[in-house]
Protein backbone atom coordinates (compact mmCIF):
# COMPACT_ATOMS: atom_id res chain seq x y z
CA UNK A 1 0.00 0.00 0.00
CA UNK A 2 1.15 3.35 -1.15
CA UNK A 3 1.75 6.25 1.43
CA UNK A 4 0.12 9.67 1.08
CA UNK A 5 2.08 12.39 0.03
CA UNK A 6 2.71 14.80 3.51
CA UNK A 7 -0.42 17.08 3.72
CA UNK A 8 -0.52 20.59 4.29
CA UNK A 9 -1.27 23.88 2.37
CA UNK A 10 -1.33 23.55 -1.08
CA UNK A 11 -1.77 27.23 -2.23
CA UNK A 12 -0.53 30.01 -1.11
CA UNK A 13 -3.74 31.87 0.91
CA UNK A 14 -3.62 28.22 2.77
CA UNK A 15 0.20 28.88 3.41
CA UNK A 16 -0.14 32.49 4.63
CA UNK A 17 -3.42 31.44 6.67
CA UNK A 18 -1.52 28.72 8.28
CA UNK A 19 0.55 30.85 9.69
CA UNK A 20 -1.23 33.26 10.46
CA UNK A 21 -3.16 30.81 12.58
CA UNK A 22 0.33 29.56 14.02
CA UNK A 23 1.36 32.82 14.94
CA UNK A 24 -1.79 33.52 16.84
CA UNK A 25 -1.60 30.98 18.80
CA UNK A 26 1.90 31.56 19.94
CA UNK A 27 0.76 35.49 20.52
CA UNK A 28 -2.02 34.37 22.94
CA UNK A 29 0.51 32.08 24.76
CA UNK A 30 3.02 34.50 24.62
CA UNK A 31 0.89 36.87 26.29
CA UNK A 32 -0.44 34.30 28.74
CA UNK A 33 2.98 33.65 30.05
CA UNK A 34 3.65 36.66 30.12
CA UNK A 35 0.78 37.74 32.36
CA UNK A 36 1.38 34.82 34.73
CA UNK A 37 4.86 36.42 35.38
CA UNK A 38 3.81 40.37 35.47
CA UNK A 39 1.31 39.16 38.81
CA UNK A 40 3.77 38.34 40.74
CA UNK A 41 6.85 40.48 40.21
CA UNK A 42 4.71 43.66 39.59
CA UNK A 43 6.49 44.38 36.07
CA UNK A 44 4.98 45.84 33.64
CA UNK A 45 3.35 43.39 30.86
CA UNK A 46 4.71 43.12 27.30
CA UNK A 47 8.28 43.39 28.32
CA UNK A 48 8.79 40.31 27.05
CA UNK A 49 10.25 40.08 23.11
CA UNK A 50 7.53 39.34 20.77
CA UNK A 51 9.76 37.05 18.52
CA UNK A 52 8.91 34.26 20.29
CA UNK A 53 5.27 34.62 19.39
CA UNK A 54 6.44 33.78 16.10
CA UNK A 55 8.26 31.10 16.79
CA UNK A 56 5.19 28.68 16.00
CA UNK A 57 5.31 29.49 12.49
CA UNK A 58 8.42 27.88 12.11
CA UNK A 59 6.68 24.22 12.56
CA UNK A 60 4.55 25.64 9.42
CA UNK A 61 7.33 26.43 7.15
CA UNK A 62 9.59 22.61 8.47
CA UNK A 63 6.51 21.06 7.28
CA UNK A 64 6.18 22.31 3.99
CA UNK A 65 10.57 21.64 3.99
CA UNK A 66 9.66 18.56 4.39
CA UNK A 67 7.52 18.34 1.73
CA UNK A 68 9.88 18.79 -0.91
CA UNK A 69 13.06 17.12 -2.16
CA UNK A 70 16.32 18.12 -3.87
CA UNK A 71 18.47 20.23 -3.20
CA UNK A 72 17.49 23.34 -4.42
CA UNK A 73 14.97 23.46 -1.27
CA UNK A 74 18.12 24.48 0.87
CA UNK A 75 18.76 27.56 -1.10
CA UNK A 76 15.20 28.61 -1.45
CA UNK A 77 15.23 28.44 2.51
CA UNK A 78 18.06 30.62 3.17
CA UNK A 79 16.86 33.07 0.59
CA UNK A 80 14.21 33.09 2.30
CA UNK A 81 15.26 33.38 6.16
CA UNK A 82 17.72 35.92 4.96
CA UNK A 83 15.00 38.23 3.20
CA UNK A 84 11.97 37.44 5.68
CA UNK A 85 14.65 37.61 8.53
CA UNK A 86 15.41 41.18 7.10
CA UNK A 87 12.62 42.68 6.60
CA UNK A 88 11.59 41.18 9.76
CA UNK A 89 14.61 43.40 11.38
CA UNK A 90 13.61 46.51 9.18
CA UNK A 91 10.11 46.65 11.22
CA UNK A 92 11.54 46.06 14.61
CA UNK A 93 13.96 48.93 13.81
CA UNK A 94 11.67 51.08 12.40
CA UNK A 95 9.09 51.09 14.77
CA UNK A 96 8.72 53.47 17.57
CA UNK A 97 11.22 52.68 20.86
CA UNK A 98 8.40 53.35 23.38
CA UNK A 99 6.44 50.44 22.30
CA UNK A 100 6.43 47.67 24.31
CA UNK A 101 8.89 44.76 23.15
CA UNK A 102 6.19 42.33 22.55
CA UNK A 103 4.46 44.28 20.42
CA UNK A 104 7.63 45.75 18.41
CA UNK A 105 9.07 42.10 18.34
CA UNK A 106 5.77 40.62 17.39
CA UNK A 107 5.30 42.52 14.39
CA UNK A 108 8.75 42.05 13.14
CA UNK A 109 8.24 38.44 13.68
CA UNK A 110 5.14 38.65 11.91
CA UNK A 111 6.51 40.48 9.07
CA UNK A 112 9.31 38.02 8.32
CA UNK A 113 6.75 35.18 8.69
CA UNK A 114 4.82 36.74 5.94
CA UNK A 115 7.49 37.67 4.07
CA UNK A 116 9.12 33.62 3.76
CA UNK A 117 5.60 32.63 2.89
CA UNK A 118 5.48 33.93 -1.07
CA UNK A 119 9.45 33.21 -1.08
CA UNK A 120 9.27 30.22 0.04
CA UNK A 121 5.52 28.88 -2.03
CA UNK A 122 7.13 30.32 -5.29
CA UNK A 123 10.54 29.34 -5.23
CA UNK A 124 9.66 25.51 -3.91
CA UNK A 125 7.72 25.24 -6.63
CA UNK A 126 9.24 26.83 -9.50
CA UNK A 127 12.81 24.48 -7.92
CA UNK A 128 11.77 21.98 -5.36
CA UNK A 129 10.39 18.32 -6.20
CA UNK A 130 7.59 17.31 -4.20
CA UNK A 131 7.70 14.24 -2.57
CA UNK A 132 5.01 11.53 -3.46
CA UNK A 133 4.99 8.27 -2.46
């Protein structure tokens, strides 16, 4: 019996609502934590980086790695860290310093989230064999 090829988004509004969904749900976690530390030290809440809300997304983007074969995968990945990495940097830099860092951090995490997603969907495609079984 023949296994099924990995599942997962298979356009690129499916990709980019992924994770969206991904990050979402490591931005209400985020903030959870967060809260259950601000009670009892008596900091302030969002002084945590909001990176790590975006940290989620990454099990999006290894499962669609996984998807493919070849080699050429590789380099459409670190094209694709570097840019979505970079513009991810360009928000966090650009916006204002009185935010709070989980809101700074969690739009630049965001942003380079968003950013992989068309790098990554076109250049697997156009360079990347998917796997079937």
């Amino acid at each position: 019996m023949a296994e099924a090829a990995p599942q997962g988004p298979v356009t690129l509004a499916q990709l980019v609502g992924t994770v969206l969904a991904y990050f979402v749900m490591g931005a209400v976690v985020l903030a959870v934590i967060d809260l259950l530390f601000v009670l009892p030290s008596g900091r302030p809440f969002g002084e945590t980086s909001g990176w790590i809300a975006a940290l989620p997304t990454v099990w999006a983007y290894t499962e669609q790695f996984r998807r493919y074969g070849g080699a050429a995968r590789w380099g459409v990945m670190l094209a694709g860290v570097v840019l979505g990495l970079g513009a991810g940097i360009a928000v966090g830099v650009l916006l204002p310093p009185t935010w709070p860092p989980m809101l700074t951090g969690g739009l630049a995490g965001l942003t380079a989230a968003l950013v992989y997603a068309p790098l990554w969907y076109a250049g697997a495609r156009a360079y990347g064999e998917e796997r079937v079984a």
